[in-house]
Protein backbone atom coordinates (compact mmCIF):
# COMPACT_ATOMS: atom_id res chain seq x y z
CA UNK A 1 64.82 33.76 -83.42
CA UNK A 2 62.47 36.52 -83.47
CA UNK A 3 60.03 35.21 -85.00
CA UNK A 4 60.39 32.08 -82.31
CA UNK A 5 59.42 34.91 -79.44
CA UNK A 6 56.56 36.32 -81.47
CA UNK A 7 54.98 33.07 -81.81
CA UNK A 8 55.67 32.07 -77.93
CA UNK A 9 54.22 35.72 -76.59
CA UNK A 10 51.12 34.80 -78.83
CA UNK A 11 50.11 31.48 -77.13
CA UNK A 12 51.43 33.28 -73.77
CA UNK A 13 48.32 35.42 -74.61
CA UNK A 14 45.84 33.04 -75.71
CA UNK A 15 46.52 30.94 -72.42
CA UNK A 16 46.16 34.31 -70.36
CA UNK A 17 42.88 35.07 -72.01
CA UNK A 18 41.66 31.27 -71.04
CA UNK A 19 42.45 31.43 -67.57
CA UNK A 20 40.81 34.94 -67.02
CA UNK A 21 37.64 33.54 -68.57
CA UNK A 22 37.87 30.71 -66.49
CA UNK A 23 38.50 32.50 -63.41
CA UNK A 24 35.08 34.81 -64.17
CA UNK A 25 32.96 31.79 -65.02
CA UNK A 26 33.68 30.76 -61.91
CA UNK A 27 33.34 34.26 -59.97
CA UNK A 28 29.91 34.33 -61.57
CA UNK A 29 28.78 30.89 -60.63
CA UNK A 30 29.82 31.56 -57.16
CA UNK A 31 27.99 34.82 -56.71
CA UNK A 32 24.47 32.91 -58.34
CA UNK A 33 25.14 30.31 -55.65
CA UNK A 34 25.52 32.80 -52.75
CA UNK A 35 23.01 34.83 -54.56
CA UNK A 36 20.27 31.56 -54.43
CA UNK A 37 21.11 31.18 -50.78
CA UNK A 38 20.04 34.60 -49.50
CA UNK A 39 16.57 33.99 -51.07
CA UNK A 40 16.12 31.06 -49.78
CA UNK A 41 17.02 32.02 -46.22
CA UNK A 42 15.35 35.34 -46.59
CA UNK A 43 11.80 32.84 -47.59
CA UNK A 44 12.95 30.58 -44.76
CA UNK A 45 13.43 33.01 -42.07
CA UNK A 46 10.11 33.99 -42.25
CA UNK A 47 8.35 31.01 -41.81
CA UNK A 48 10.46 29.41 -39.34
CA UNK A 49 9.78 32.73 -37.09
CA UNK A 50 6.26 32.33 -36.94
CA UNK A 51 6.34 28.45 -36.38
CA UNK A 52 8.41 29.29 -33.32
CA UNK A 53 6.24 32.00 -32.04
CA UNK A 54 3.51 29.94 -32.42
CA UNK A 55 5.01 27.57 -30.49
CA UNK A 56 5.92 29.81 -27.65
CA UNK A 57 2.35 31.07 -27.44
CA UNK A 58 1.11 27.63 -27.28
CA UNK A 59 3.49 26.92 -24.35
CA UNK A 60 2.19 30.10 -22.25
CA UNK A 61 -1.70 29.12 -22.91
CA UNK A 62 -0.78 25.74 -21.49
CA UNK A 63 1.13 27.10 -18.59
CA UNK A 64 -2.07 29.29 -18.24
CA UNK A 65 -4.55 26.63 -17.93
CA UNK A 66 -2.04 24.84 -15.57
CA UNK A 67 -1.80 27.45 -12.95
CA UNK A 68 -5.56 27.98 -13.01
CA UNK A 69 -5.74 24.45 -12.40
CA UNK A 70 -3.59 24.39 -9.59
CA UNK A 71 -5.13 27.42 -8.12
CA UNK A 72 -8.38 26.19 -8.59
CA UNK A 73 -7.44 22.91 -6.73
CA UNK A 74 -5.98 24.18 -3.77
CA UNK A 75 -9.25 26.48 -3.24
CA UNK A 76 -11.42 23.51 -3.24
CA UNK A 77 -9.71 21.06 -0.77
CA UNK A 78 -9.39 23.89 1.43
CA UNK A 79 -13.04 24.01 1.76
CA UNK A 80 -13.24 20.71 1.89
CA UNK A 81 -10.68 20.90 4.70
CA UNK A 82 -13.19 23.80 6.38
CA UNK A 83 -15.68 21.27 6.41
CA UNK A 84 -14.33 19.38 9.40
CA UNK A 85 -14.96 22.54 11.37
CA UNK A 86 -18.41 23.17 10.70
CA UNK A 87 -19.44 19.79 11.11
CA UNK A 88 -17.47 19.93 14.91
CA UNK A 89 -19.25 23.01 15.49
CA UNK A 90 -22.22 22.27 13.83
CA UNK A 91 -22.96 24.99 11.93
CA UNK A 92 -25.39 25.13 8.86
CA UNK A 93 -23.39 28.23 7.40
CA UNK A 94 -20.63 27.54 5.13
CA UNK A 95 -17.51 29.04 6.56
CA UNK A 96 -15.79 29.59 3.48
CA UNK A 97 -16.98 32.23 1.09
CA UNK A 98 -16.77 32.73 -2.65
CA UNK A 99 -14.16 35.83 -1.81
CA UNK A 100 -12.22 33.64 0.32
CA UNK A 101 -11.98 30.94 -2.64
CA UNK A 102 -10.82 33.56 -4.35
CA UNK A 103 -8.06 34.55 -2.15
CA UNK A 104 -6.90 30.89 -2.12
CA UNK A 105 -6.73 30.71 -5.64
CA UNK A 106 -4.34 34.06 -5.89
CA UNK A 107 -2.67 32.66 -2.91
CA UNK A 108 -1.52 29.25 -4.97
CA UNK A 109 -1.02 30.82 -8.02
CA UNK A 110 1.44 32.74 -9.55
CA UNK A 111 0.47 35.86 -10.14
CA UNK A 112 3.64 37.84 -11.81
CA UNK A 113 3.40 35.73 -14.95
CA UNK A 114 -0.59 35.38 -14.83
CA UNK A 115 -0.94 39.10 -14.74
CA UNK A 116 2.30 39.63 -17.59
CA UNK A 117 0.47 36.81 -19.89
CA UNK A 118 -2.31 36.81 -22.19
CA UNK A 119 -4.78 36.38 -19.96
CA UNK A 120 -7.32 38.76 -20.39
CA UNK A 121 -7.80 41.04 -16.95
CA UNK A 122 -4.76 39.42 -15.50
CA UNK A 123 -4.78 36.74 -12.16
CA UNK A 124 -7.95 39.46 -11.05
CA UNK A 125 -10.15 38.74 -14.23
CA UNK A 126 -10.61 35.07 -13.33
CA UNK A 127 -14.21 34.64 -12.22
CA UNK A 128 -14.64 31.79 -9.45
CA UNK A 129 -17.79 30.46 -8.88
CA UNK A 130 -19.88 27.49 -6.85
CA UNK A 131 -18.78 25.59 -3.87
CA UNK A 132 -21.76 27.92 -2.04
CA UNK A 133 -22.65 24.25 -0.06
CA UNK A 134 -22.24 20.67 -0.81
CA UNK A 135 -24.19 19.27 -3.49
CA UNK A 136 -26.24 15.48 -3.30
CA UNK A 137 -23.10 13.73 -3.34
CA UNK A 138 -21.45 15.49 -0.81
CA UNK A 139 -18.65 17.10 -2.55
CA UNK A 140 -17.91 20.78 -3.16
CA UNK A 141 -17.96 21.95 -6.90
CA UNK A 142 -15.62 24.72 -7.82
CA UNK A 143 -15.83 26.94 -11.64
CA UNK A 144 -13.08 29.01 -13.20
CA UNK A 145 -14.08 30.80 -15.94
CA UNK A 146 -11.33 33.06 -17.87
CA UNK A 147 -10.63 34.49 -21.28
CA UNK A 148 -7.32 34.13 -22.83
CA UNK A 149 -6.25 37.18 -25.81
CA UNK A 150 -3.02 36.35 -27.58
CA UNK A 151 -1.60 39.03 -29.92
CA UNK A 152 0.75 38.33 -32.53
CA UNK A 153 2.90 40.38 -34.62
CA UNK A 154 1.67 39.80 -39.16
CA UNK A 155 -1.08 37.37 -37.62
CA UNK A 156 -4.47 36.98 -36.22
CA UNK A 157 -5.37 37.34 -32.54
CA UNK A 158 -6.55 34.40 -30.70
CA UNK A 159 -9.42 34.63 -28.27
CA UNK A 160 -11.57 32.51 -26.43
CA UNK A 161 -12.77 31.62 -23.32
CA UNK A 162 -12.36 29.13 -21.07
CA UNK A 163 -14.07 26.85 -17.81
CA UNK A 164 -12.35 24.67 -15.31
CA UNK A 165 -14.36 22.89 -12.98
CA UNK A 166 -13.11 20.39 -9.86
CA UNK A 167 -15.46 18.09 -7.52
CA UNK A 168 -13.39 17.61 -4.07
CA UNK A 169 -15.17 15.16 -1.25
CA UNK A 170 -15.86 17.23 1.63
CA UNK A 171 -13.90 16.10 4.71
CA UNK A 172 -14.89 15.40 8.01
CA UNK A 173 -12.35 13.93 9.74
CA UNK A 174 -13.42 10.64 10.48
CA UNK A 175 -10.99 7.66 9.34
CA UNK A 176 -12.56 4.42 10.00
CA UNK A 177 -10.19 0.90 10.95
CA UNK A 178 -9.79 -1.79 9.53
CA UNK A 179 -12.58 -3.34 11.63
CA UNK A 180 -15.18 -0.70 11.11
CA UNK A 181 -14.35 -0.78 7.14
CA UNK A 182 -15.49 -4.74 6.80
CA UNK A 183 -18.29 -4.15 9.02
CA UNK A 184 -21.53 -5.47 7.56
CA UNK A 185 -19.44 -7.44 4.97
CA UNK A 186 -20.04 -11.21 4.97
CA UNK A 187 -19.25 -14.19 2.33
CA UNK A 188 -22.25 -16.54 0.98
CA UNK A 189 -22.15 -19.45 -1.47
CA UNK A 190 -24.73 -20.10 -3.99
CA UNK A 191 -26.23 -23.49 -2.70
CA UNK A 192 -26.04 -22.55 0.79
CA UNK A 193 -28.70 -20.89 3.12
CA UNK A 194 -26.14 -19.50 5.83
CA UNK A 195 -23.65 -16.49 5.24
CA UNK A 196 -20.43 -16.45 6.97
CA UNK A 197 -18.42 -13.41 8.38
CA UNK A 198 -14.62 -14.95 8.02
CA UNK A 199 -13.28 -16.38 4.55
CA UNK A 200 -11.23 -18.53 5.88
CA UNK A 201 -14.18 -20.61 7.58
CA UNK A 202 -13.47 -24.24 7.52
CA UNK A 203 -17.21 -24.55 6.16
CA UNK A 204 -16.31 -22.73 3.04
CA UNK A 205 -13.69 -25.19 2.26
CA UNK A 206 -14.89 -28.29 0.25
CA UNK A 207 -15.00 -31.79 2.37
CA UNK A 208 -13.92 -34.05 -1.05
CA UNK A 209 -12.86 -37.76 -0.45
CA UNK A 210 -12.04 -40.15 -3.14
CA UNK A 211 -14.12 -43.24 -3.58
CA UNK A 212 -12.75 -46.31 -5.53
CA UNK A 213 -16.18 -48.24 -5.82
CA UNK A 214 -16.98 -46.66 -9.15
CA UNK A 215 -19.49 -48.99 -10.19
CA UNK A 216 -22.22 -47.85 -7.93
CA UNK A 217 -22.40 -43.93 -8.87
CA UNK A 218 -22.11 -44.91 -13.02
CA UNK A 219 -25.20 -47.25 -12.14
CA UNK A 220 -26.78 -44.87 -10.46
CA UNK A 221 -27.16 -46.29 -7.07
CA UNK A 222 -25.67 -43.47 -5.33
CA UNK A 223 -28.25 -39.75 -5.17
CA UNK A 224 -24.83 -38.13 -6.98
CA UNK A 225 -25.35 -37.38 -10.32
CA UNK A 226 -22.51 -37.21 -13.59
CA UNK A 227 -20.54 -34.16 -13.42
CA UNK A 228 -21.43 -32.24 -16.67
CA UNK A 229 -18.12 -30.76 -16.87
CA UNK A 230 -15.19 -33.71 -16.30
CA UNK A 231 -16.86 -36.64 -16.34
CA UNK A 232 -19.35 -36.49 -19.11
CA UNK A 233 -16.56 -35.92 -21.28
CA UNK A 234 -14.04 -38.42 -19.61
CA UNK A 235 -11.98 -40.86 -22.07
CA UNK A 236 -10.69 -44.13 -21.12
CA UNK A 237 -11.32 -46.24 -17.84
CA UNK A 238 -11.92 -45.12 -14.64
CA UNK A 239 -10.65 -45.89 -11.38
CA UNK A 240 -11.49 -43.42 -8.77
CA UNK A 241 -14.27 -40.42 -8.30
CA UNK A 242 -13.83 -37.52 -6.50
CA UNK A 243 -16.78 -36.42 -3.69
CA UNK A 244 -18.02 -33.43 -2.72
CA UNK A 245 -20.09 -33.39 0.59
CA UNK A 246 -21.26 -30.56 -0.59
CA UNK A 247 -22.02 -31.51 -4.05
CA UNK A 248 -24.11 -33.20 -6.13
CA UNK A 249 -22.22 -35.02 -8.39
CA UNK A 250 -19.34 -36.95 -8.84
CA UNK A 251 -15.75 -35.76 -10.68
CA UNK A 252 -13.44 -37.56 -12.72
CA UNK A 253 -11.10 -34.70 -12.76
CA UNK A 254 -9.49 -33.24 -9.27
CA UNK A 255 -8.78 -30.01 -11.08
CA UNK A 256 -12.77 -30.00 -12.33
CA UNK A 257 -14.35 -25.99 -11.73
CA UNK A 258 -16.87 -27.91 -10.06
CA UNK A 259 -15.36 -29.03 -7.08
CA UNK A 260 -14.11 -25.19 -6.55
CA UNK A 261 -16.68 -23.33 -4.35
CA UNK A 262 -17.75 -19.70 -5.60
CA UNK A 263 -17.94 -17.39 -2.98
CA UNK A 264 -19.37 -13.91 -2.62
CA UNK A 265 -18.92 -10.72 -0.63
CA UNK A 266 -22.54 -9.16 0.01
CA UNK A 267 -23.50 -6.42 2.24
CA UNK A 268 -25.58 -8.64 5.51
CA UNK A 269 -27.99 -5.90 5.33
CA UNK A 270 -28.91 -6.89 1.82
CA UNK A 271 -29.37 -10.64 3.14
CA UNK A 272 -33.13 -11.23 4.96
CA UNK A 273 -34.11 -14.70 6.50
CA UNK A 274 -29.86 -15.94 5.73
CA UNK A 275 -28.92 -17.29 9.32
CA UNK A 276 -25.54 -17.09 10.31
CA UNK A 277 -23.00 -19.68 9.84
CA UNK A 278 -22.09 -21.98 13.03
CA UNK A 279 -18.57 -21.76 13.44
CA UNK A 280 -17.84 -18.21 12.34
CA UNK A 281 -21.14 -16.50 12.25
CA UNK A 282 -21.84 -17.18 15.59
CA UNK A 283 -18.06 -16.05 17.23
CA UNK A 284 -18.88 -12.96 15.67
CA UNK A 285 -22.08 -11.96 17.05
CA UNK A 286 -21.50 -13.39 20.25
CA UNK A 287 -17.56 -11.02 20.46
CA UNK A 288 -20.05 -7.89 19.55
């Protein structure tokens, strides 16, 4: 009986011993794994900081060069606007000054984050230039010119500099109709030696008719010649040809691109010994 006990508190022991060295294999294993995880995140960290300050300076530079644009924009059609006045009181002097472009710009911008961002001088240390007078093509040009310093923490400064220019038409005030918009427009054909001032002239419209006697235009007894297009490559019989009073020549083919007329739109001061149509060139000169 005793000897039974001995031999039971024995293995009692042994299986003791197993499961404690069980328990610190795993203890261990568990503390490498947490152990692994804190490097990584401490490499991660890192990295994934910078990428996302990177990204946030890259977001203010753009909204930078956006409010510079907008400034910039609003300056320039306001002396395009200030145009209308010196051309009522016709005055040689431009109205608006440089300064004044200036004071638009600040106006139309905002200057709380402009000054707080990495703009170099702030909303005052953006240098506007042009727009003095109109150029050739009667516009107004307008020139930002700016430098942007970003500073970042364990990295390199950024710095450069940067120009915005805008071209706005000058405005004067004057709209013109619908009338005074097509004047000096008119609509020619290629084979004819009149222009005409409406499109929907009835003389711009083919006259075709259909002619049954084919006999006499494939024996050439007619002055129409073979259309080049349809009926030069026609297959089969034929029973009918289509006419053109216009034309030349005579169709197979209804459809043919050479019963369509091609019509132009040309300035009539471009046009020099081109009479005027009957019908609709003459309405119009005789209503003006």
């Amino acid at each position: 009986m005793f000897s039974c006990q001995k031999q039971f508190s024995k293995k009692t022991n042994q299986n003791d011993n197993h499961i404690e060295t069980k328990k610190s294999k795993r203890t261990s294993f568990s503390a490498s794994e947490k152990g692994a995880m804190t490097l990584e995140a401490s490499l991660v960290l890192p990295l994934f900081l910078i990428a996302l300050l990177m990204l946030v300076s890259a977001g203010e530079i753009l909204m930078i060069h956006g409010q510079v644009g907008h400034g910039l924009e609003e300056a320039a059609c306001q002396k395009a606007a200030n145009e209308y006045v010196i051309s009522k009181k016709k005055k040689t002097e431009n109205i608006v000054e440089n300064g004044t472009a200036k004071a638009v710009f600040l106006a139309s911008v905002n200057k709380k984050f402009l000054d707080k961002s990495s703009l170099a001088g702030g909303s005052a240390g953006i240098l506007i230039t042009g727009a003095t007078a109109l150029n050739s093509k009667g516009e107004y040009v307008l020139t930002a010119r700016y430098c942007i310093q970003k500073r970042m923490p364990f990295l390199s400064g950024f710095t450069g500099t940067f120009t915005q220019k805008i071209r706005q038409k000058a405005m004067t005030g004057y709209v013109p109709d619908g009338d005074e918009r097509n004047e000096g427009i008119v609509y020619i054909t290629p084979h004819e030696s009149v222009y005409h001032t409406d499109l929907n002239c009835t003389h711009l419209a083919l006259d075709i008719s259909v002619d049954e006697h084919v006999e006499k235009y494939l024996q050439g007894e007619t002055s129409y010649q073979e259309c080049e297009k349809c009926t030069k490559y026609h297959q089969g019989d034929i029973f009918c040809l289509y006419i053109a009073k216009e034309g030349d020549a005579y169709h197979t083919d209804l459809t043919c691109s050479g019963l369509k007329r091609t019509v132009k739109q040309v300035d009539k001061s471009t046009l020099k010994g081109v009479k005027p149509c009957q019908r609709c060139g003459k309405k119009a000169d005789i209503s003006q």
